[in-house]
Protein backbone atom coordinates (compact mmCIF):
# COMPACT_ATOMS: atom_id res chain seq x y z
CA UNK A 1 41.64 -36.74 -1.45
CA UNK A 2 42.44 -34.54 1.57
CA UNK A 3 46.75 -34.49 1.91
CA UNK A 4 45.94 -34.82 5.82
CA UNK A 5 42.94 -34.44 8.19
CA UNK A 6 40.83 -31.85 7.16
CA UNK A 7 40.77 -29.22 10.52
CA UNK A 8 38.06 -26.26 9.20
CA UNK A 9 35.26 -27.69 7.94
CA UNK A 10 32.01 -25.64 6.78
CA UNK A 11 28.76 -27.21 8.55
CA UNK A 12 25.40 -26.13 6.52
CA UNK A 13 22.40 -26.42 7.83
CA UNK A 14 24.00 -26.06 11.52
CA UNK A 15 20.90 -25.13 13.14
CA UNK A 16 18.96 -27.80 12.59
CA UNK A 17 18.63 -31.05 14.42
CA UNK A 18 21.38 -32.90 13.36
CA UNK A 19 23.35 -30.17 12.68
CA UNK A 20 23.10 -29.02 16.44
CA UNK A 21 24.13 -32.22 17.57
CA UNK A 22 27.12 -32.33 15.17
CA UNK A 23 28.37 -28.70 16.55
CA UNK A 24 28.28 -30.69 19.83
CA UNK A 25 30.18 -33.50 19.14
CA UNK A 26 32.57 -33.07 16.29
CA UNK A 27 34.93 -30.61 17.65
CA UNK A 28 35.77 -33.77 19.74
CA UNK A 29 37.38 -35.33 16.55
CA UNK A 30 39.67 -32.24 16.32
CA UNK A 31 37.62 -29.94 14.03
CA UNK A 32 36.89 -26.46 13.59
CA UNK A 33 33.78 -25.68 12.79
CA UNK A 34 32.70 -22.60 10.50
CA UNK A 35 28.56 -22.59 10.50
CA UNK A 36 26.19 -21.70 8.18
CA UNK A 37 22.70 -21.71 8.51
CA UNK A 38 19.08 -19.49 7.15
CA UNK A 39 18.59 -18.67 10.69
CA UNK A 40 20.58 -17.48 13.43
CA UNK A 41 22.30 -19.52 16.21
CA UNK A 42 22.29 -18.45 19.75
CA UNK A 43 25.10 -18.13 20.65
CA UNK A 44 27.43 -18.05 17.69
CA UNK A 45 28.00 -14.56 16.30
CA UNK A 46 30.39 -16.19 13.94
CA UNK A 47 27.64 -18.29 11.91
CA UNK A 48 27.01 -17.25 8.51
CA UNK A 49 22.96 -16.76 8.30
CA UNK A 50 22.14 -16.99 4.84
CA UNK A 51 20.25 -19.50 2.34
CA UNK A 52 21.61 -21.76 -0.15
CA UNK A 53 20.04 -18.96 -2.83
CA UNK A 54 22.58 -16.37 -1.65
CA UNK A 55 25.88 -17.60 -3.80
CA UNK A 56 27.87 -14.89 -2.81
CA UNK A 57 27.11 -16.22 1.16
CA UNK A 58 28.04 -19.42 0.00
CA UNK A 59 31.58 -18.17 -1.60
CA UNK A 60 32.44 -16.27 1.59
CA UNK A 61 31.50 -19.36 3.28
CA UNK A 62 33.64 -21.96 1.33
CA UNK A 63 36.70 -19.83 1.49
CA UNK A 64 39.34 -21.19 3.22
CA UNK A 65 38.10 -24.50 4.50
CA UNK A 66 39.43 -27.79 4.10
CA UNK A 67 35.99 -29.89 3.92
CA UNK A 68 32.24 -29.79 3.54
CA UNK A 69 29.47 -31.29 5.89
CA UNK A 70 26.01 -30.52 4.13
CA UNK A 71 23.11 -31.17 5.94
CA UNK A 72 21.26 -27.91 5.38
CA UNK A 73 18.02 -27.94 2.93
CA UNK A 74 14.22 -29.29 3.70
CA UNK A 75 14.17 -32.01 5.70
CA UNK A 76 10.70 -33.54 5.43
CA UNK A 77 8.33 -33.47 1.96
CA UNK A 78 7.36 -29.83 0.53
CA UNK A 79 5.93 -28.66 -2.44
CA UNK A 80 8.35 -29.53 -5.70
CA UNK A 81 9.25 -25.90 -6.00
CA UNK A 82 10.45 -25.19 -2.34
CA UNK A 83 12.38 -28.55 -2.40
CA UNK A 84 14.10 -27.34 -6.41
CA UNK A 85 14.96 -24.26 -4.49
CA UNK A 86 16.52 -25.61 -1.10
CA UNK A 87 17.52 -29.32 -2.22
CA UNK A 88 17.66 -29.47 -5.74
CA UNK A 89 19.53 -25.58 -6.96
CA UNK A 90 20.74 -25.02 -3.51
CA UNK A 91 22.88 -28.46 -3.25
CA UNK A 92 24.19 -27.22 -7.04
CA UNK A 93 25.25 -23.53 -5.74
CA UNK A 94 26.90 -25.42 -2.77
CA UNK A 95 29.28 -27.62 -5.24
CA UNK A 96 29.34 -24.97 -7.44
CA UNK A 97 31.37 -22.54 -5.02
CA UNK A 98 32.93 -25.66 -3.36
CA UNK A 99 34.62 -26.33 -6.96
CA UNK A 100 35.49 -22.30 -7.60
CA UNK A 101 37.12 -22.52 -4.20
CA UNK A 102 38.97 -25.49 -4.15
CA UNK A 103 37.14 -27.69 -1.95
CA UNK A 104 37.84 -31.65 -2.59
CA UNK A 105 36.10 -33.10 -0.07
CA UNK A 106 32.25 -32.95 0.67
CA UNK A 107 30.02 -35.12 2.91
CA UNK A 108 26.34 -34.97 2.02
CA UNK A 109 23.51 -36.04 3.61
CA UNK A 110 21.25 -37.97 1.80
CA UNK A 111 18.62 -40.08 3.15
CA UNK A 112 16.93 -43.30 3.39
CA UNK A 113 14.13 -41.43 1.84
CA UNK A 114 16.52 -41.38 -1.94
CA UNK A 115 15.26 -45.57 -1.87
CA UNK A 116 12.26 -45.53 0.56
CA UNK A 117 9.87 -47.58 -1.65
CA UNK A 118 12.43 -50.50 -1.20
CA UNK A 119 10.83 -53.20 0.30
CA UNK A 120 12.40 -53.79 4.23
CA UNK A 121 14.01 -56.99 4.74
CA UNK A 122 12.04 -59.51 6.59
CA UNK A 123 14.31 -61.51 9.17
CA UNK A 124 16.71 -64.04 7.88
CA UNK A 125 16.46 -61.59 4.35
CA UNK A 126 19.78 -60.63 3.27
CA UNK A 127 20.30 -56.45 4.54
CA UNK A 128 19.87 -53.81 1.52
CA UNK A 129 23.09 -53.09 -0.63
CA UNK A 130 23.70 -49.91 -1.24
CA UNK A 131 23.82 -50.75 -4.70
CA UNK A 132 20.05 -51.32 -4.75
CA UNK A 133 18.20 -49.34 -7.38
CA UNK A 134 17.06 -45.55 -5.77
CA UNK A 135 13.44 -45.89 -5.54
CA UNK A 136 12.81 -41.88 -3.54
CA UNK A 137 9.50 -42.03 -2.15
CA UNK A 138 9.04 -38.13 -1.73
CA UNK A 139 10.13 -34.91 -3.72
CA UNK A 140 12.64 -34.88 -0.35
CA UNK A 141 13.89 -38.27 -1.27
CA UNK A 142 14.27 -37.58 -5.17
CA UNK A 143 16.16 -34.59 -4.14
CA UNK A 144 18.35 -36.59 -2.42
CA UNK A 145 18.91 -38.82 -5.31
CA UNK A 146 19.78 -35.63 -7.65
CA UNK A 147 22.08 -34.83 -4.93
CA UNK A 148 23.89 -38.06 -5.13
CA UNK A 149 23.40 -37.84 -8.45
CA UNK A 150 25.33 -34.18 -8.71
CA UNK A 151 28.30 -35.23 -6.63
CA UNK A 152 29.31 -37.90 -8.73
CA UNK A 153 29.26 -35.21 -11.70
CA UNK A 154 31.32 -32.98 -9.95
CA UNK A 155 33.81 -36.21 -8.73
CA UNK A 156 33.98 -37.24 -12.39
CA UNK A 157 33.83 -33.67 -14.04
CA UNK A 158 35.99 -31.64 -11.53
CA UNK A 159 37.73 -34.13 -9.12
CA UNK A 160 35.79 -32.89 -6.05
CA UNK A 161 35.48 -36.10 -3.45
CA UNK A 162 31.62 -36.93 -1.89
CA UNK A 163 30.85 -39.11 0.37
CA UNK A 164 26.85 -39.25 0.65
CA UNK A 165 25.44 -40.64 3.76
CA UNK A 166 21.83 -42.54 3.29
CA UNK A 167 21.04 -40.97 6.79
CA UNK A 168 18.36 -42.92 8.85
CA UNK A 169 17.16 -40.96 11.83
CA UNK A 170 19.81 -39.90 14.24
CA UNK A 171 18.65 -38.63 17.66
CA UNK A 172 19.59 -39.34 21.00
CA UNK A 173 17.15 -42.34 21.21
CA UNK A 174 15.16 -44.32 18.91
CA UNK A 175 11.59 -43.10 19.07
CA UNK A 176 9.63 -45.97 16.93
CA UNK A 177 9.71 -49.37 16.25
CA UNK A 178 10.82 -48.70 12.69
CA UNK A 179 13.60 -46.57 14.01
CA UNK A 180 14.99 -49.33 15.39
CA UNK A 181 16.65 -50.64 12.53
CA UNK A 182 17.60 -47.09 11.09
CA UNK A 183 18.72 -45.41 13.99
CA UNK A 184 22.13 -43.98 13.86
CA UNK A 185 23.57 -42.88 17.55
CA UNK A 186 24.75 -38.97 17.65
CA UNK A 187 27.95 -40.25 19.12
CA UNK A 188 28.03 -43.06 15.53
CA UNK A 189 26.97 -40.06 13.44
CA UNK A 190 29.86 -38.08 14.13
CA UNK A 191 32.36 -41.44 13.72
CA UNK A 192 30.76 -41.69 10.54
CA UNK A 193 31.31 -38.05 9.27
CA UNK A 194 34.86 -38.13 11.03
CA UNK A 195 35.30 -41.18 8.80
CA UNK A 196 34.00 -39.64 5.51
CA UNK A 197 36.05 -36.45 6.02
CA UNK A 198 39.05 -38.46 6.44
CA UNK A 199 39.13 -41.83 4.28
CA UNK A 200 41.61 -41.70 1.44
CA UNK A 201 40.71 -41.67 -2.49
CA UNK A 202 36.33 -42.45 -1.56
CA UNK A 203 35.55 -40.52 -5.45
CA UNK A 204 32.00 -40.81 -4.83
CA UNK A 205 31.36 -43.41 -2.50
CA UNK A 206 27.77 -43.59 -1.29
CA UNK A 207 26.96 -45.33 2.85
CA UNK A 208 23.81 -45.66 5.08
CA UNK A 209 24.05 -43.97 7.62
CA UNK A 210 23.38 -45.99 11.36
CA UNK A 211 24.80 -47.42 14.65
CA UNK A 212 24.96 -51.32 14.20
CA UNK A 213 21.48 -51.95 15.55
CA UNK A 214 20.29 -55.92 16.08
CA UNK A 215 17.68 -55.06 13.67
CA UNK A 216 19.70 -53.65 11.12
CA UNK A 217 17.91 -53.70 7.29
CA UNK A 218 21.15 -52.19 5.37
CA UNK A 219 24.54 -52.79 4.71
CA UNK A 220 27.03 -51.03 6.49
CA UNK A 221 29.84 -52.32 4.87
CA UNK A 222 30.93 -49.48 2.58
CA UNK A 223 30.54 -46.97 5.50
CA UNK A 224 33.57 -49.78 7.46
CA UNK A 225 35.64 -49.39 4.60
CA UNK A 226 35.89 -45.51 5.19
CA UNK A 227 37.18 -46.66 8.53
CA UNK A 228 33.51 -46.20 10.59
CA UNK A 229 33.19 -48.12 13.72
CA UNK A 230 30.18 -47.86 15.11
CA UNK A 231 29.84 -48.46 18.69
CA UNK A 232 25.55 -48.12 19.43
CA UNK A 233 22.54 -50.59 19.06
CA UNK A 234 19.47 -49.64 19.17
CA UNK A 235 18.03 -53.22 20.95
CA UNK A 236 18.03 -51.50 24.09
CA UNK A 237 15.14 -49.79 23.62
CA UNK A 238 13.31 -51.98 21.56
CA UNK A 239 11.14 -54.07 24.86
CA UNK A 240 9.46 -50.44 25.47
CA UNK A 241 8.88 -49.33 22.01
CA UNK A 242 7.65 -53.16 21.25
CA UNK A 243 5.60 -52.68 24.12
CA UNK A 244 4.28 -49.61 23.44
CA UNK A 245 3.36 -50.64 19.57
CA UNK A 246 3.90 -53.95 18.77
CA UNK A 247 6.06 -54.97 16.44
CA UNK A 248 6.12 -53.86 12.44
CA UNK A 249 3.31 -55.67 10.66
CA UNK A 250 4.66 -56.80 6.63
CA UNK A 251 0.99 -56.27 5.43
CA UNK A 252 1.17 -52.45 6.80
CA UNK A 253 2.71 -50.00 3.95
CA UNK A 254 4.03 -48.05 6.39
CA UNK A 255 5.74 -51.30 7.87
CA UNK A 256 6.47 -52.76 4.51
CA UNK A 257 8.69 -50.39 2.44
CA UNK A 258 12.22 -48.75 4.02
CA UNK A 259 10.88 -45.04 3.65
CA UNK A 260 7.82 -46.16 6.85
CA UNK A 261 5.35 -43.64 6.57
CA UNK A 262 6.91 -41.37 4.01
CA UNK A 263 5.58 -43.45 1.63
CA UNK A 264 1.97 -42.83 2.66
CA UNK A 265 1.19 -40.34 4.39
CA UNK A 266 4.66 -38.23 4.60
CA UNK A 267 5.45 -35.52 7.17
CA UNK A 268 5.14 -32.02 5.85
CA UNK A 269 7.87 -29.22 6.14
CA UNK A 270 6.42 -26.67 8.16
CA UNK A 271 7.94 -23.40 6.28
């Protein structure tokens, strides 16, 4: 466990959606942020641009900091070959050089997608523990379960802390009716990684990841026991997107299981 807050911590995959908002916000919570990405960010000559292939980027990257936020990798479903090389051997070269360097404390983000063929909780259905068997309904998602997977290998082999965040979608508003029970606030998402940087003696502790929306399916209560506080609902916005396209239909696939349309017909990483 971290002696005290961690103060530098290395943010992969900073160029991406989440990770922008994350630069944004988490410097609020009193960090400094070191960023590493494939691509170039405008506006920060100090990012690292390199791939999770490059382990000699990756050493020069963990040296020095105090924690890990990992978000970088393929997002959406790809071929099996370009997620083993971004999710799968990329998420091992990041712990690898996290353990050479002396880094105990990691937060990965996993995804909804690691148990997305779980059926969704109809209402007055008890929420989804996070105990309930992974069930990845994607390459994406299965990478996320080897990546939950890997960090409790490296807590158990080498002592190095994870906590891995079940992510649902996190923008600045919920865009679909199914996203109103997953959605997870950019202001909640960085509580939540504030909280899993700095919660004493979490091992491997695994979370969902979402504001405490009225339509909830999951339990949050491992991700309050790190000390998260979500302050967001998603209900707000739920009359127009209701209006807009009625409510989730059980008898719908894409309605039935957690993963939505990932499990049918998933989106495609563009690269």
């Amino acid at each position: 466990m971290p002696a005290e807050k961690p103060r530098t911590v290395l943010l992969t995959g900073a160029a991406g959606g989440l990770g922008t908002l994350m630069r944004e916000l988490l410097p609020a919570h009193g960090y400094t942020l070191r960023l590493f990405d494939m691509v170039p960010i405008e506006g920060e000559p100090d990012a690292i641009t390199a791939d999770l292939g490059d382990r000699e980027a990756l050493r020069a990257a963990v040296t020095g900091v105090d924690a890990i936020i990992h978000l970088a990798g393929i997002s959406l479903e790809a071929s099996f070959d370009k997620i083993l090389r971004a999710n799968i051997e990329g998420t091992y070269n990041l712990y690898e050089a996290a353990r050479e360097a002396g880094v105990r404390r990691v937060v990965f983000a996993s995804s909804n997608h690691a148990v997305g063929f779980t059926q969704r909780p109809l209402p007055g259905d008890p929420l989804i523990p996070v105990e309930t068997p992974r069930r990845p309904d994607t390459f994406y998602g299965l990478s996320k379960s080897f990546g939950e997977d890997l960090a409790q290998l490296y807590w158990d082999l080498h002592g190095v802390e994870t906590v891995s965040v079940r992510i649902g979608s996190c923008f600045p508003e919920p865009t679909s009716v199914r996203m109103l029970s997953v959605w997870m606030s950019p202001a909640d998402g960085a509580r939540l990684f504030d909280a899993a940087l700095t919660a004493e003696n979490v091992g491997h502790t695994v979370v969902y990841g979402s504001s405490d929306n009225t339509r909830l399916w999951w339990d949050l209560t491992s991700a309050r026991a790190l000390g998260y506080e979500p302050q967001d609902d998603s209900e707000p916005y739920a009359a127009k997107l209701v209006a807009e396209h009625g409510e989730l239909d059980p008898a719908n696939p894409d309605h039935a299981h957690l993963g939505g349309h990932f499990c049918t017909n998933p989106p495609i990483w563009p690269h």
